[in-house]
Protein backbone atom coordinates (compact mmCIF):
# COMPACT_ATOMS: atom_id res chain seq x y z
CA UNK A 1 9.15 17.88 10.02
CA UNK A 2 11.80 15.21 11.08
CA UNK A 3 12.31 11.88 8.54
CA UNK A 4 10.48 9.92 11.51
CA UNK A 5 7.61 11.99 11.19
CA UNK A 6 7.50 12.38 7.04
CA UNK A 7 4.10 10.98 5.56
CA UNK A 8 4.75 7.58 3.63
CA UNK A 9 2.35 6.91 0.52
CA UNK A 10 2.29 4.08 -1.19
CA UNK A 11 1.58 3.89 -4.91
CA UNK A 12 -0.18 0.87 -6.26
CA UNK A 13 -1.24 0.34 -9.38
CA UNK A 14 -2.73 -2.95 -10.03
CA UNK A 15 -2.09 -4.77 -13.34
CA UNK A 16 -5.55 -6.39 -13.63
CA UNK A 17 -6.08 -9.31 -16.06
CA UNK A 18 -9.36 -7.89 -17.62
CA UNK A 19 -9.37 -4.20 -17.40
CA UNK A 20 -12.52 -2.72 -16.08
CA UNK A 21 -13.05 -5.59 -13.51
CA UNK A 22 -14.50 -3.92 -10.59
CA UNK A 23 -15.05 -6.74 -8.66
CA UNK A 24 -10.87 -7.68 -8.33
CA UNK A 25 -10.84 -3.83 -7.74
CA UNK A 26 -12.60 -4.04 -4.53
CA UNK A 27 -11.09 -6.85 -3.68
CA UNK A 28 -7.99 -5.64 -3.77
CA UNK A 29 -8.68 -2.19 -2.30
CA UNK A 30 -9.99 -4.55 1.10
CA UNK A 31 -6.64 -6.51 0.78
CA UNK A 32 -4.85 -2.96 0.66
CA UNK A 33 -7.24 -2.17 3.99
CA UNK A 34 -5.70 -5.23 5.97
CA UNK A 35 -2.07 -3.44 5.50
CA UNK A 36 -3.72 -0.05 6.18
CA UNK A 37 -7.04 1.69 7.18
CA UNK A 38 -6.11 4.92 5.16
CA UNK A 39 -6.69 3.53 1.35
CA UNK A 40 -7.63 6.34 -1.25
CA UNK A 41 -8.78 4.34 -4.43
CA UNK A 42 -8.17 5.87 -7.78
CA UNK A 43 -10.19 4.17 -10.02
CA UNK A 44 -9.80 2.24 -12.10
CA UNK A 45 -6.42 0.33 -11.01
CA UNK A 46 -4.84 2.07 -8.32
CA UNK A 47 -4.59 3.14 -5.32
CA UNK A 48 -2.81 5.51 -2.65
CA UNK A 49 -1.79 3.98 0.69
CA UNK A 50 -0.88 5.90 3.74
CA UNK A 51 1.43 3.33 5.64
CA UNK A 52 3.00 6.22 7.71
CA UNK A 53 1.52 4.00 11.08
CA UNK A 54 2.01 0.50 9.42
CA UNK A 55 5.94 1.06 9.30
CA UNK A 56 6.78 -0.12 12.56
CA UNK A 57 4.36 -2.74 11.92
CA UNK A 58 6.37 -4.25 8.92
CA UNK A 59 9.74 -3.20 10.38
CA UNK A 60 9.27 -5.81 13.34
CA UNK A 61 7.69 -8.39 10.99
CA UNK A 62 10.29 -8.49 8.53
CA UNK A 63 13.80 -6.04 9.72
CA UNK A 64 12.46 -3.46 7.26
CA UNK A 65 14.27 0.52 7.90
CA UNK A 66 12.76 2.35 5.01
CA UNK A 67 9.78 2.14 3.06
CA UNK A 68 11.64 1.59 -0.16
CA UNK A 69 12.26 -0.83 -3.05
CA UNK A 70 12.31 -3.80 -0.57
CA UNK A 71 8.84 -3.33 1.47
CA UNK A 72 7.14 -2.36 -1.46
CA UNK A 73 8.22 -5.79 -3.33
CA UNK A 74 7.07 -7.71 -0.29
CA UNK A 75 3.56 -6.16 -1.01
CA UNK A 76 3.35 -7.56 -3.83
């Protein structure tokens, strides 16, 4: 499998204010659904997020070549 074709995960963990709160949880699990449709919660603060397809997406939005240190603080 080429680099171009590699799978691209995305590991977020979400530093909620009151552990526990579900309600933030889903919200940000829809937020995470806007970037892409492939969102695998892991409960209770984090999530995997298949951006493989979003890449070109946030390449022509913001000059991004990798899914590194610099897209992933633009997610935040």
């Amino acid at each position: 499998m080429s680099a171009m074709n590699q799978r691209r995960i995305l590991h977020a963990h979400f530093h909620l204010p009151h552990p526990g709160d579900a309600d933030l949880y889903a919200q940000l699990l829809a937020l995470a659904e806007d970037i892409t449709p492939r969102v695998q919660a892991l409960a209770p603060d984090a999530a995997h997020l298949d951006i493989t397809g979003a890449l070109r997406y946030w390449q022509l939005l913001w000059g991004f070549r990798t899914c590194g240190v610099t897209s992933c603080s633009a997610l935040r």
